[in-house]
C-alpha atoms as a PDB file:
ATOM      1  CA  UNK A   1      86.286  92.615  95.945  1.00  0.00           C
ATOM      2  CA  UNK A   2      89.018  94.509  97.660  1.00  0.00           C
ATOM      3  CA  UNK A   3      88.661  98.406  97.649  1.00  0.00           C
ATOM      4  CA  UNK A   4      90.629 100.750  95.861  1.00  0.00           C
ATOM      5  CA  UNK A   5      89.933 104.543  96.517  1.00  0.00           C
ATOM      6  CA  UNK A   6      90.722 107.158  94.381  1.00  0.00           C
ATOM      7  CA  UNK A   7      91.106 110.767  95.918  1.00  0.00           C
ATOM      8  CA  UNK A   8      90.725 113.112  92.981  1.00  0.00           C
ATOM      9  CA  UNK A   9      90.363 113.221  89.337  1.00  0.00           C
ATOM     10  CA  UNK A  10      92.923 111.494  86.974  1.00  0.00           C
ATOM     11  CA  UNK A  11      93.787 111.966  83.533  1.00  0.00           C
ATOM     12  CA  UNK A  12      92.480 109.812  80.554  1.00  0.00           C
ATOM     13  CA  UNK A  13      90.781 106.387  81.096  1.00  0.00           C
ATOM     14  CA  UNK A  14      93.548 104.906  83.229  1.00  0.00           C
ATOM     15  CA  UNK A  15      90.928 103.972  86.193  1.00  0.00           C
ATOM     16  CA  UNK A  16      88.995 101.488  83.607  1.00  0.00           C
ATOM     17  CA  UNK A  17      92.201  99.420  84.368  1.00  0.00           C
ATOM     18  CA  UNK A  18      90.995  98.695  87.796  1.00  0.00           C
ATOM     19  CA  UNK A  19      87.586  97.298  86.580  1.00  0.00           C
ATOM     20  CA  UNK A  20      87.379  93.703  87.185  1.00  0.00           C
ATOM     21  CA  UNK A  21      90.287  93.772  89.922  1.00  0.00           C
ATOM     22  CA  UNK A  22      88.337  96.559  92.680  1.00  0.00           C
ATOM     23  CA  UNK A  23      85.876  98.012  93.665  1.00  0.00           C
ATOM     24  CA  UNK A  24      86.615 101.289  93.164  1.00  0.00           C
ATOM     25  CA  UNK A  25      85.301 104.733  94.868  1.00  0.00           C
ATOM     26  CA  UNK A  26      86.455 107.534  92.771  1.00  0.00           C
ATOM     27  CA  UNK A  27      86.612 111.120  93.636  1.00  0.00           C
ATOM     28  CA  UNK A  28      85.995 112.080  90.047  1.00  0.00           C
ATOM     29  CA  UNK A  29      85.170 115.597  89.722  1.00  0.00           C
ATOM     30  CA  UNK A  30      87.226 117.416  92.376  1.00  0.00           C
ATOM     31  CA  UNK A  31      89.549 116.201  94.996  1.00  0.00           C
ATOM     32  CA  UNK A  32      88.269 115.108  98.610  1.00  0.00           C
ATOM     33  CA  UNK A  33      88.694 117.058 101.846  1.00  0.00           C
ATOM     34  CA  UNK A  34      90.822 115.596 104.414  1.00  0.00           C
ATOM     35  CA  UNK A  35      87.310 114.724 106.687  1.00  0.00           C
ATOM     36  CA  UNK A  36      85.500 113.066 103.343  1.00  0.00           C
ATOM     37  CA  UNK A  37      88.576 111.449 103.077  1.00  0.00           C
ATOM     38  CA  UNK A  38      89.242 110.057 106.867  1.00  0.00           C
ATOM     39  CA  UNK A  39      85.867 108.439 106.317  1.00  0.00           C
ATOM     40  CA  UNK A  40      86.047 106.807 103.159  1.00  0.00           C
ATOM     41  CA  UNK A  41      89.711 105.191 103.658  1.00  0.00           C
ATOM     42  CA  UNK A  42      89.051 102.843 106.266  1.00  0.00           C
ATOM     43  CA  UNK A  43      87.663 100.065 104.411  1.00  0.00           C
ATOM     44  CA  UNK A  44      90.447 100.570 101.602  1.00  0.00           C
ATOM     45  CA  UNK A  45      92.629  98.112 100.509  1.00  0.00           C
ATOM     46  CA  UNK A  46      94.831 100.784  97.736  1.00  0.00           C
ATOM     47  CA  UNK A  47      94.899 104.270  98.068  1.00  0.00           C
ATOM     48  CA  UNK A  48      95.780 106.740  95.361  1.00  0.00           C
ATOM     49  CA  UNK A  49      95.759 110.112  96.993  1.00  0.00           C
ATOM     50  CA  UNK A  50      96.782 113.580  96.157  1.00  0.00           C
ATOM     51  CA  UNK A  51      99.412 115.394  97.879  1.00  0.00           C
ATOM     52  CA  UNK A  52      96.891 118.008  99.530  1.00  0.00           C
ATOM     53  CA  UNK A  53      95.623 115.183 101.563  1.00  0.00           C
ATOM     54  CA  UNK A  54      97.478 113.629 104.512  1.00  0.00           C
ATOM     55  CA  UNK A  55      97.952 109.924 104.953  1.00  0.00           C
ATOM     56  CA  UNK A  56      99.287 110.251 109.023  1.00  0.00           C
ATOM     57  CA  UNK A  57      99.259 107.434 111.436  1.00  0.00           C
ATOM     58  CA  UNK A  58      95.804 108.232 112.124  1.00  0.00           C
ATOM     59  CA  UNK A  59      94.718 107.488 108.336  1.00  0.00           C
ATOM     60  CA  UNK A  60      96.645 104.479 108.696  1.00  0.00           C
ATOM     61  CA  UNK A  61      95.866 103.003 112.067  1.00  0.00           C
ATOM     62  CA  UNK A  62      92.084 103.392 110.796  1.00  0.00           C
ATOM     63  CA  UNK A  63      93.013 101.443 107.884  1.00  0.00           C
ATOM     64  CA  UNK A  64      93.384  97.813 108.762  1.00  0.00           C
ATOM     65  CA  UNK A  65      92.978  96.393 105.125  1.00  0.00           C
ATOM     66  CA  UNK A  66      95.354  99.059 103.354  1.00  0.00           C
ATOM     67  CA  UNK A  67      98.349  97.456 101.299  1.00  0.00           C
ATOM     68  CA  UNK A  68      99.152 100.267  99.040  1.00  0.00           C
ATOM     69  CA  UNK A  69      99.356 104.187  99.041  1.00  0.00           C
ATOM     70  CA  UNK A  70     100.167 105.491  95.602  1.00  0.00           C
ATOM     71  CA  UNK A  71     100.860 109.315  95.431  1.00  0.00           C
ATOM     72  CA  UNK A  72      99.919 111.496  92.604  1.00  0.00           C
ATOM     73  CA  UNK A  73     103.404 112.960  93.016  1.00  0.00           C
ATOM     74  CA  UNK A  74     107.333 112.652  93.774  1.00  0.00           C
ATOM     75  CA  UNK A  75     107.439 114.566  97.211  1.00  0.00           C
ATOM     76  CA  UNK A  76     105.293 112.348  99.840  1.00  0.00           C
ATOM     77  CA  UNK A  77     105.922 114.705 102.753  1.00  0.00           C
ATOM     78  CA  UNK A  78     101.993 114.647 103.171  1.00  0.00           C
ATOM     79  CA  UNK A  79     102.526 110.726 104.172  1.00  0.00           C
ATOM     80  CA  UNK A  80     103.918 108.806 107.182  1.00  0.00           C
ATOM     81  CA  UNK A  81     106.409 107.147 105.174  1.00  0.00           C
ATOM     82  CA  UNK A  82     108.492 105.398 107.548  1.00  0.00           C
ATOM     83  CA  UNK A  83     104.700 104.665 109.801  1.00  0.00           C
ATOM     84  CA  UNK A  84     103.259 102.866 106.739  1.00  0.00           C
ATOM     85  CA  UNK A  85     106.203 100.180 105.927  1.00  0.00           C
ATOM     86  CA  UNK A  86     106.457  99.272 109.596  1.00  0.00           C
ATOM     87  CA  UNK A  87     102.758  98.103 108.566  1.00  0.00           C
ATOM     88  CA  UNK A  88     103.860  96.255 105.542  1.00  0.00           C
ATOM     89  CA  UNK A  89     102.008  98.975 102.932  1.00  0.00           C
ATOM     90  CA  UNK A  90     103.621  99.970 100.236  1.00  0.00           C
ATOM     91  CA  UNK A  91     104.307 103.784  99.371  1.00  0.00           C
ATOM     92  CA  UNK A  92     105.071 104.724  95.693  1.00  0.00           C
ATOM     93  CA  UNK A  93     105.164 108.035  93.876  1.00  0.00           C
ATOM     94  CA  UNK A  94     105.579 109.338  89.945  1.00  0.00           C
ATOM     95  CA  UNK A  95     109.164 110.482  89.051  1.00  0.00           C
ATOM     96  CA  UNK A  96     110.815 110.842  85.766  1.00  0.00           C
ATOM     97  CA  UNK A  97     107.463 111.240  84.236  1.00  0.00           C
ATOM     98  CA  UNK A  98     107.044 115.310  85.165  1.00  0.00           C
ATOM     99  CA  UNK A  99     110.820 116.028  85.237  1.00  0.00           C
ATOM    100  CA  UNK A 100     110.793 118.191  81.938  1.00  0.00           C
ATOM    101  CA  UNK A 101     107.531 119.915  82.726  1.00  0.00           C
ATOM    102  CA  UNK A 102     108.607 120.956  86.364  1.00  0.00           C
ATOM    103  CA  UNK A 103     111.775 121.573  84.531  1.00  0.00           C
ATOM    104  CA  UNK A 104     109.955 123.907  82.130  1.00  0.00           C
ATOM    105  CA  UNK A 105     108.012 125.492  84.494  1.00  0.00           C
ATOM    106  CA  UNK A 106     110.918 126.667  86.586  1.00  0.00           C
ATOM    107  CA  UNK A 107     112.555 128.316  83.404  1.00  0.00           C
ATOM    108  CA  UNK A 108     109.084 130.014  82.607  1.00  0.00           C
ATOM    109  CA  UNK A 109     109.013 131.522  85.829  1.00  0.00           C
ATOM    110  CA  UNK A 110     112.803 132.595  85.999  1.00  0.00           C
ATOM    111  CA  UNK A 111     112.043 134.134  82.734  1.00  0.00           C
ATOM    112  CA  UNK A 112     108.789 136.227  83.779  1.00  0.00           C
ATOM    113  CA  UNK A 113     110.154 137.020  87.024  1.00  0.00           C
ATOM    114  CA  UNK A 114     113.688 138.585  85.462  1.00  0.00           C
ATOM    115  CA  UNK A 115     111.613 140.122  82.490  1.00  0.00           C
ATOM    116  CA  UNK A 116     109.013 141.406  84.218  1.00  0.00           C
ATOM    117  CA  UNK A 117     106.190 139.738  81.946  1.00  0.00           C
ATOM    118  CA  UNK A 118     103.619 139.634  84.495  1.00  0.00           C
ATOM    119  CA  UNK A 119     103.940 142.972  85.197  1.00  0.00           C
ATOM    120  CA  UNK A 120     103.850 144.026  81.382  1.00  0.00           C
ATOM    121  CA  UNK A 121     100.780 141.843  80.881  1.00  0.00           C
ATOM    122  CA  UNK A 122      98.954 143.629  83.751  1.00  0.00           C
ATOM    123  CA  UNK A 123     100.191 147.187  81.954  1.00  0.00           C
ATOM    124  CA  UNK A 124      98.789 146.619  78.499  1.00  0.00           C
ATOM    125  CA  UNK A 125      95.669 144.741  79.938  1.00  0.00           C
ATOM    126  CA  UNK A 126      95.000 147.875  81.792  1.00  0.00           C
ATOM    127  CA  UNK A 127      95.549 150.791  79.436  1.00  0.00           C
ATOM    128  CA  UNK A 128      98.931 151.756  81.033  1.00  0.00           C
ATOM    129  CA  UNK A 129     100.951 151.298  78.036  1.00  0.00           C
ATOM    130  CA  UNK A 130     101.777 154.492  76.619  1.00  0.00           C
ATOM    131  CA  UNK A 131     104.022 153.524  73.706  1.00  0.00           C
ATOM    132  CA  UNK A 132     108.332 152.403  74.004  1.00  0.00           C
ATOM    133  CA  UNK A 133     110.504 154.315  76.609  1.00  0.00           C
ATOM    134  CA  UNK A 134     113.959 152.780  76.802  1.00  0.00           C
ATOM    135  CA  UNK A 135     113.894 152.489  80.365  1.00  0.00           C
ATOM    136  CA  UNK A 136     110.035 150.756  80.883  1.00  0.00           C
ATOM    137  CA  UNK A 137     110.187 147.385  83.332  1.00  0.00           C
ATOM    138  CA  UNK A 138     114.055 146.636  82.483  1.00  0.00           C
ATOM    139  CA  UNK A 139     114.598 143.395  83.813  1.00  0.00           C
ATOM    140  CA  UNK A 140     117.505 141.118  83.726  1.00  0.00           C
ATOM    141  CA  UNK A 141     119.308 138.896  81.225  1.00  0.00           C
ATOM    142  CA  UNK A 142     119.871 134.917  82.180  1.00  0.00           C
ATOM    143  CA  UNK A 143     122.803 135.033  79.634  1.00  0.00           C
ATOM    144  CA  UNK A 144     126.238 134.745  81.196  1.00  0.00           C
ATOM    145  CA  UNK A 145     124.723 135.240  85.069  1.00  0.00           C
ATOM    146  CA  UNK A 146     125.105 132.378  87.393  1.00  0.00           C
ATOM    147  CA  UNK A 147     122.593 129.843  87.863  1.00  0.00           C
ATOM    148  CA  UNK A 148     121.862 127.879  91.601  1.00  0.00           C
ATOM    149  CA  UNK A 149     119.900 125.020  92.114  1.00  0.00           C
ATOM    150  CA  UNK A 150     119.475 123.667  95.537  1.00  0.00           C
ATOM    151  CA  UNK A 151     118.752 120.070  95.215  1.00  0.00           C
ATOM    152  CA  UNK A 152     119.700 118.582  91.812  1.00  0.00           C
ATOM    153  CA  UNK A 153     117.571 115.315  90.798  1.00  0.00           C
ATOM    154  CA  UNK A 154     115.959 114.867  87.887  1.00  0.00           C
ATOM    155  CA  UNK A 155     114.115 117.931  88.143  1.00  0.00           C
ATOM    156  CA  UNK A 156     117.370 119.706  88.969  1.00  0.00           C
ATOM    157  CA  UNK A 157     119.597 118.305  86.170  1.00  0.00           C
ATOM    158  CA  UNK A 158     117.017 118.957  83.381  1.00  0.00           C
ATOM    159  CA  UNK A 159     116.601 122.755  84.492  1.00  0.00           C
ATOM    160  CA  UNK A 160     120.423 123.065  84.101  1.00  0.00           C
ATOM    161  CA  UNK A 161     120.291 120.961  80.815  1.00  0.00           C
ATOM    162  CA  UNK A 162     118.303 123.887  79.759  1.00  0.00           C
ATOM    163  CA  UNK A 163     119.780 126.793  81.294  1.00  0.00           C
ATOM    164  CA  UNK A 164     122.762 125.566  79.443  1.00  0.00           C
ATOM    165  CA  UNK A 165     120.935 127.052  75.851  1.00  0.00           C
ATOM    166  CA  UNK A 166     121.049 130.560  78.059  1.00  0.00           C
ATOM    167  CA  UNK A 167     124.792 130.111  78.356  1.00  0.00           C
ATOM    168  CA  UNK A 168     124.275 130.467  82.248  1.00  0.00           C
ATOM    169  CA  UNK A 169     126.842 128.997  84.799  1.00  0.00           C
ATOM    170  CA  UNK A 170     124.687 126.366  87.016  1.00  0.00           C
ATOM    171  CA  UNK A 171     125.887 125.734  90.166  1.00  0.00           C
ATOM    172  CA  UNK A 172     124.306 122.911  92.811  1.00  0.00           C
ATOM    173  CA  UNK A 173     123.908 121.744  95.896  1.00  0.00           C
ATOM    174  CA  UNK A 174     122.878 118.386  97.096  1.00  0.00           C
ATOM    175  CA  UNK A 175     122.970 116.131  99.554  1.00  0.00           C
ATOM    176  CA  UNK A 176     125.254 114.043  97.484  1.00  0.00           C
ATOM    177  CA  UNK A 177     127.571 115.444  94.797  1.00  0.00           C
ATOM    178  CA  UNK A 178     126.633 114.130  91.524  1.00  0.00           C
ATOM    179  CA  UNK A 179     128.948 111.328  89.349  1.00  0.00           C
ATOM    180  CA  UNK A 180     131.446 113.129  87.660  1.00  0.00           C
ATOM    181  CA  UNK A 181     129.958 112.168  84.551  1.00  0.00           C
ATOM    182  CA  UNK A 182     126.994 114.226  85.092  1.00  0.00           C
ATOM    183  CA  UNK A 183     128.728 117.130  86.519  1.00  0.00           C
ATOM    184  CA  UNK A 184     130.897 117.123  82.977  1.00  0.00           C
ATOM    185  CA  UNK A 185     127.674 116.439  80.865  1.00  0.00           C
ATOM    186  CA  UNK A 186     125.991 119.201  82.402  1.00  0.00           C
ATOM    187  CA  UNK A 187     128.661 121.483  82.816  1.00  0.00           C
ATOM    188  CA  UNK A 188     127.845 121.873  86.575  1.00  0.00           C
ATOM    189  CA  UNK A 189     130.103 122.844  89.322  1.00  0.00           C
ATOM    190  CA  UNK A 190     128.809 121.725  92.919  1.00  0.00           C
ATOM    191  CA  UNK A 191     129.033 124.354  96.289  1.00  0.00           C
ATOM    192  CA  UNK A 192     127.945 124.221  99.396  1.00  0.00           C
ATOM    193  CA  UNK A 193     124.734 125.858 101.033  1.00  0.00           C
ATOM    194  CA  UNK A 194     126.582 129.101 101.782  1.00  0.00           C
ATOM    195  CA  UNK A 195     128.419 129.382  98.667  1.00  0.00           C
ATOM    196  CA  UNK A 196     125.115 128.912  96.589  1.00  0.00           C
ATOM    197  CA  UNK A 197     123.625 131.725  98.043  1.00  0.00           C
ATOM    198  CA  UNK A 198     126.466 133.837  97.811  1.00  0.00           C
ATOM    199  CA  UNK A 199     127.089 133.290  94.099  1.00  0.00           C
ATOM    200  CA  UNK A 200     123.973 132.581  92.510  1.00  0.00           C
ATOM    201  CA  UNK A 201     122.138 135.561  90.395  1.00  0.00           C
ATOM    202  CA  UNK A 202     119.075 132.881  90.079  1.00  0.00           C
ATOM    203  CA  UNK A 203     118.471 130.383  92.737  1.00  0.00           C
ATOM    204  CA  UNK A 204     116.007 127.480  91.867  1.00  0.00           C
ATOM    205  CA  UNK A 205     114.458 124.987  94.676  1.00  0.00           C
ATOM    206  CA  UNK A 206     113.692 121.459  93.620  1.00  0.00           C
ATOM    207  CA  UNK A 207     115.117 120.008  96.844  1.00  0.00           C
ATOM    208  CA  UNK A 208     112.052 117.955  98.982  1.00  0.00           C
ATOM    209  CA  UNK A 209     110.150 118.585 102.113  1.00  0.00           C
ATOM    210  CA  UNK A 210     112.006 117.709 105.043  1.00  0.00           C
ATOM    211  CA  UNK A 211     113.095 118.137 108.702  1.00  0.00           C
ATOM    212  CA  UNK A 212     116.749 119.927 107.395  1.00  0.00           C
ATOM    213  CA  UNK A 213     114.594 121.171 104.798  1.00  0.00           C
ATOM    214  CA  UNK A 214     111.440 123.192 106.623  1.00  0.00           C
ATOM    215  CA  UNK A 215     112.204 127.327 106.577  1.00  0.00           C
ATOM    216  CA  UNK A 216     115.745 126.301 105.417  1.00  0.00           C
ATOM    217  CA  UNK A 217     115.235 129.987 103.480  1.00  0.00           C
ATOM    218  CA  UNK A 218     114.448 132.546 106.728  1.00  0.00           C
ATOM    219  CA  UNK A 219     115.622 135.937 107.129  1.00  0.00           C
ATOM    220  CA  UNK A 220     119.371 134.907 108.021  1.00  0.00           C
ATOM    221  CA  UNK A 221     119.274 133.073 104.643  1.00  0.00           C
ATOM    222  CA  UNK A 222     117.951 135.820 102.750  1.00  0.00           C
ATOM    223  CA  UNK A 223     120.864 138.113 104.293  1.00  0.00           C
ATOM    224  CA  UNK A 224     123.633 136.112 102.888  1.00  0.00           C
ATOM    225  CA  UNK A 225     121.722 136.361  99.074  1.00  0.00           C
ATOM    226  CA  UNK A 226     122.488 138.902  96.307  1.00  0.00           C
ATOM    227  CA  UNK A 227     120.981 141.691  96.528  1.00  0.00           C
ATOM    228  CA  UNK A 228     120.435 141.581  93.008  1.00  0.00           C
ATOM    229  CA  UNK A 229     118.772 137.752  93.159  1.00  0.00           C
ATOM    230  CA  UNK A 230     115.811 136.188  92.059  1.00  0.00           C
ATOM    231  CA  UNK A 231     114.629 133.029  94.276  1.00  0.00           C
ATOM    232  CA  UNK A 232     112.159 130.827  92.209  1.00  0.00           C
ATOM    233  CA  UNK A 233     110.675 127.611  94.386  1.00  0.00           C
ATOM    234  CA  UNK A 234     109.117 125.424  92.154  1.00  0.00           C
ATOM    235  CA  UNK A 235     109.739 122.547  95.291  1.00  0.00           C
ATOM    236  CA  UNK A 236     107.809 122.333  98.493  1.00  0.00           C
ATOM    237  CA  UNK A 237     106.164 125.408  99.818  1.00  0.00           C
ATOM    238  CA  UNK A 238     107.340 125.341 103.712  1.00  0.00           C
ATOM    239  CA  UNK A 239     111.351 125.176 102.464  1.00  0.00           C
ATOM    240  CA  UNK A 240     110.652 128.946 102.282  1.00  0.00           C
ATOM    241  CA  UNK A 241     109.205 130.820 105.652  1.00  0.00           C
ATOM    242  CA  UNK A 242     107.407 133.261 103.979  1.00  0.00           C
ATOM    243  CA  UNK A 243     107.269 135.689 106.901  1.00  0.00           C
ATOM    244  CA  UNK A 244     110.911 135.910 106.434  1.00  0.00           C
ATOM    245  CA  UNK A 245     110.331 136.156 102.681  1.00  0.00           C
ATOM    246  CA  UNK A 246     108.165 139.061 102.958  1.00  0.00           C
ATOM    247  CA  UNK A 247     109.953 140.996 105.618  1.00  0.00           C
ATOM    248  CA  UNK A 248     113.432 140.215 103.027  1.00  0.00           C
ATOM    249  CA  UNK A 249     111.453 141.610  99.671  1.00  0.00           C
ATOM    250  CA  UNK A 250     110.364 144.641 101.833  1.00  0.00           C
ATOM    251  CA  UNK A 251     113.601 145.563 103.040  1.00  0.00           C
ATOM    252  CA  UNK A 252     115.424 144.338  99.624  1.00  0.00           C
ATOM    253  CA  UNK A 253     117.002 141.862 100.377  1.00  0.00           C
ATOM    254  CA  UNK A 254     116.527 140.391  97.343  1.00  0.00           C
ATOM    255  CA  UNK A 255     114.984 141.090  93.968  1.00  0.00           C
ATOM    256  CA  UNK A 256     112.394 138.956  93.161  1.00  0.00           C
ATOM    257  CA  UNK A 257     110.864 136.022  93.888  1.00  0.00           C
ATOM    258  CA  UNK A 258     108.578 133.601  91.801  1.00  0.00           C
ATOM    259  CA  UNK A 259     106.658 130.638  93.903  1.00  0.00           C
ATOM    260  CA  UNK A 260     104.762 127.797  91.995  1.00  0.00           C
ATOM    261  CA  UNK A 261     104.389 126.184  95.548  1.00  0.00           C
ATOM    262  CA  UNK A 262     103.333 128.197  98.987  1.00  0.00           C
ATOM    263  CA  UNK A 263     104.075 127.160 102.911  1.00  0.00           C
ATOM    264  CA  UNK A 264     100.414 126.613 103.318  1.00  0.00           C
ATOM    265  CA  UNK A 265      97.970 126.276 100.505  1.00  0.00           C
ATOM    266  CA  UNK A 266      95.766 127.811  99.417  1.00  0.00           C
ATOM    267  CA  UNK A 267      96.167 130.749 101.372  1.00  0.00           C
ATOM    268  CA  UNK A 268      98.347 133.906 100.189  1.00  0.00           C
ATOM    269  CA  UNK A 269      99.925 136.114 102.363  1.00  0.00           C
ATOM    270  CA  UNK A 270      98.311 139.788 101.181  1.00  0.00           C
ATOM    271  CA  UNK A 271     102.179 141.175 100.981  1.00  0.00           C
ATOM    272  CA  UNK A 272     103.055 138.618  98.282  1.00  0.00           C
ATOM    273  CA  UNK A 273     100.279 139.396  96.700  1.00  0.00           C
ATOM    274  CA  UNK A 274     100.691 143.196  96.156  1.00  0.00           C
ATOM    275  CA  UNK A 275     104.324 143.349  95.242  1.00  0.00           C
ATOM    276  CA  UNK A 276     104.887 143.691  91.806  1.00  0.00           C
ATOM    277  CA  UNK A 277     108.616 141.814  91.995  1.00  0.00           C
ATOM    278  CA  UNK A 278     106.420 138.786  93.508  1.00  0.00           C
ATOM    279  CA  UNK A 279     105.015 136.394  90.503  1.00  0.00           C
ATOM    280  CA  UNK A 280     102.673 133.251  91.934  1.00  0.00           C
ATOM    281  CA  UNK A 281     101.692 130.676  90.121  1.00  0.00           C
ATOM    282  CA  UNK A 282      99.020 127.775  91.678  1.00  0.00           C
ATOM    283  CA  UNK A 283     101.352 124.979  91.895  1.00  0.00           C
ATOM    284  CA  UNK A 284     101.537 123.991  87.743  1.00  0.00           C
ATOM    285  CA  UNK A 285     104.579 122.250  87.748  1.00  0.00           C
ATOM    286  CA  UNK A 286     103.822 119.105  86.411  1.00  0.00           C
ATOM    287  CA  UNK A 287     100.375 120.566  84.645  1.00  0.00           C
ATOM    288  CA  UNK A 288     101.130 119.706  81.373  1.00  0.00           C
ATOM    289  CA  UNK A 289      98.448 117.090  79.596  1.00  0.00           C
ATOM    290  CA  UNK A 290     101.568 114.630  78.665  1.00  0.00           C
ATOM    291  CA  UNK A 291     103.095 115.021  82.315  1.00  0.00           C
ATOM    292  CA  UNK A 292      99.604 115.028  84.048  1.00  0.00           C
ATOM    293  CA  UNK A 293      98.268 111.747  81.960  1.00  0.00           C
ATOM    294  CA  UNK A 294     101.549 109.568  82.525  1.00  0.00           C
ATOM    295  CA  UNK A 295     101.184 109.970  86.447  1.00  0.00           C
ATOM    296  CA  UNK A 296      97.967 108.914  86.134  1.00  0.00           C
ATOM    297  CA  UNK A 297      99.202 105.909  84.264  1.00  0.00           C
ATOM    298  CA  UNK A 298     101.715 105.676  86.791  1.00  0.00           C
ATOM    299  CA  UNK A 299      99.403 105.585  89.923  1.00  0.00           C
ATOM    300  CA  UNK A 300      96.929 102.815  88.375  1.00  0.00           C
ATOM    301  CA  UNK A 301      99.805 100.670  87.191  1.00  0.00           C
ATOM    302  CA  UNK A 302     101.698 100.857  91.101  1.00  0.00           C
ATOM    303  CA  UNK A 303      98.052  99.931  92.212  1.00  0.00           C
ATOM    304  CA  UNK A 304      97.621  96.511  89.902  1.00  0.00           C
ATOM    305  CA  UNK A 305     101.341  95.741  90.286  1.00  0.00           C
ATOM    306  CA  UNK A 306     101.107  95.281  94.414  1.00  0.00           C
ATOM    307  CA  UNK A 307      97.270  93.638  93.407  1.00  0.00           C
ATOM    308  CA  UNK A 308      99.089  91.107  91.222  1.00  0.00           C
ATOM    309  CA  UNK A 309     102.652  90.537  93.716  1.00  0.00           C
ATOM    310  CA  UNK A 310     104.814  92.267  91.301  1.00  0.00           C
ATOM    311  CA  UNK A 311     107.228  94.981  93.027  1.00  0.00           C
ATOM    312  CA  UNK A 312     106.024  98.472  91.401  1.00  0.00           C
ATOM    313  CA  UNK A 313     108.436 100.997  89.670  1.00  0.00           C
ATOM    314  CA  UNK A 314     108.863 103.469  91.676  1.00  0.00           C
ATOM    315  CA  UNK A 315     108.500 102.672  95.775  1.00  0.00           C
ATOM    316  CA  UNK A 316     109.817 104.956  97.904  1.00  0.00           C
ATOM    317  CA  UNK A 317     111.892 104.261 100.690  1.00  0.00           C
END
């Protein structure tokens, strides 16, 4: 039987699917290393793999029997995308599926960040809480303020579905502009790069890991930003260079900033941590049981579709 190796722990009993079809190594309690997992690839013929492991050449090349990689995820910057189809595997990933909860999760953080919750919590919790004063951790209303998302997909468009019950103005900016069907459903109005920054009270990255992508947010970036602005990156950690970041909270730059993702996990800079306008979160965008359990659905079913020379759902590229 042909190998299928799974790289961390999945949701439900979707991996019983495989039985009868693989054999079928299964990383069950915690995910593998990237050395655990170098050596256990190369007699696989599917992969499902997290996106805190890298599938480079090198994982590839060592790989003579692999015909799938299925990613427990929508960005696939930790795979060799382009490497893997010139050797006839098949890449696929899990849209749609955690849209709303990514969605969610950036409006939860916009709204602790801009209402200080975090820092309330951490009040009570330690006996600072005296009783009301009108002026204790005033934060900022999303109502009527202006609303930027940088990259608008289906993570993008659902966020401004939603910021649309805050009566915010959402702006965007893509790579494409949008039909203008969408733009009139969702009441958004597209800028460019420069006039995002410029106008936006609340600035949301979604947009994926690339080479135009990588520390697209650096010092000169932060410059052109509101001084009053919030930047919340629920997207890929190294969009922001967080040395930049840092150096622009410090000199106020900006106001606030809330990241679900960091440049390199799991390591915190100790300035982020310390700041009190900073709110960090360990990359729960799509950690919602329904969200979490569907890409696990998702992953299996790419596996048995390539198994069974049917063209999965979702292949990227």
């Amino acid at each position: 039987m042909d190998k299928v190796l799974i790289t961390g722990p999945l949701i439900g009993d979707s991996v019983s699917r495989l039985a009868g079809h693989f054999r079928v190594q299964y990383s069950r309690n915690e995910v593998m290393n990237q050395a655990a997992f170098s050596q256990a690839v190369t007699d696989a013929w599917g992969i499902v793999t997290m996106t805190s492991l890298s599938v480079d050449r090198h994982i590839i090349d060592s790989s003579p029997r692999l015909k799938v990689i299925s990613n427990l995820g929508v960005g696939c910057d930790n795979i060799d995308v382009s490497y893997a189809q010139s050797k006839g595997i098949i890449v696929t990933n899990t849209p749609d599926v955690l849209s709303e909860s990514t969605a969610e999760m950036g409006m939860g953080l916009l709204l602790a960040t801009s209402r200080r919750v975090i820092e309330g919590d951490r009040m009570v919790k330690a006996g600072d809480f005296s009783g009301w004063e009108i002026d204790l951790l005033l934060g900022s209303e999303l109502n009527g303020k202006t609303l930027g998302i940088l990259g608008c997909g289906r993570i993008g468009q659902s966020i401004a579905r939603m910021a649309g019950g805050f009566e915010m103005q959402v702006l965007y900016c893509n790579r494409s502009r949008l039909p203008t069907e969408v733009e009139a459903r969702l009441h958004l109005s597209a800028v460019d790069f420069d006039g995002l920054l410029e106008k936006s009270d609340f600035l949301v990255i979604t947009a994926p890991l690339n080479k135009e992508s990588h520390h697209l947010f650096d010092l000169k970036t932060f410059e052109r930003m509101k001084a009053s602005a919030i930047l919340i990156n629920i997207g890929r950690g190294p969009v922001i260079k967080e040395v930049d970041l840092i150096a622009a909270l410090e000199t106020n730059l900006i106001a606030g900033v809330a990241l679900d993702v960091l440049e390199t996990p799991p390591s915190v800079a100790e300035q982020l941590k310390e700041r009190t306008n900073v709110t960090l979160t360990p990359h729960l965008g799509s950690a919602t049981t329904e969200a979490r359990s569907a890409m696990s659905d998702l992953v299996i079913d790419a596996v048995l579709d390539v198994h069974q020379g049917r063209v999965p759902n979702y292949v990227v590229g």
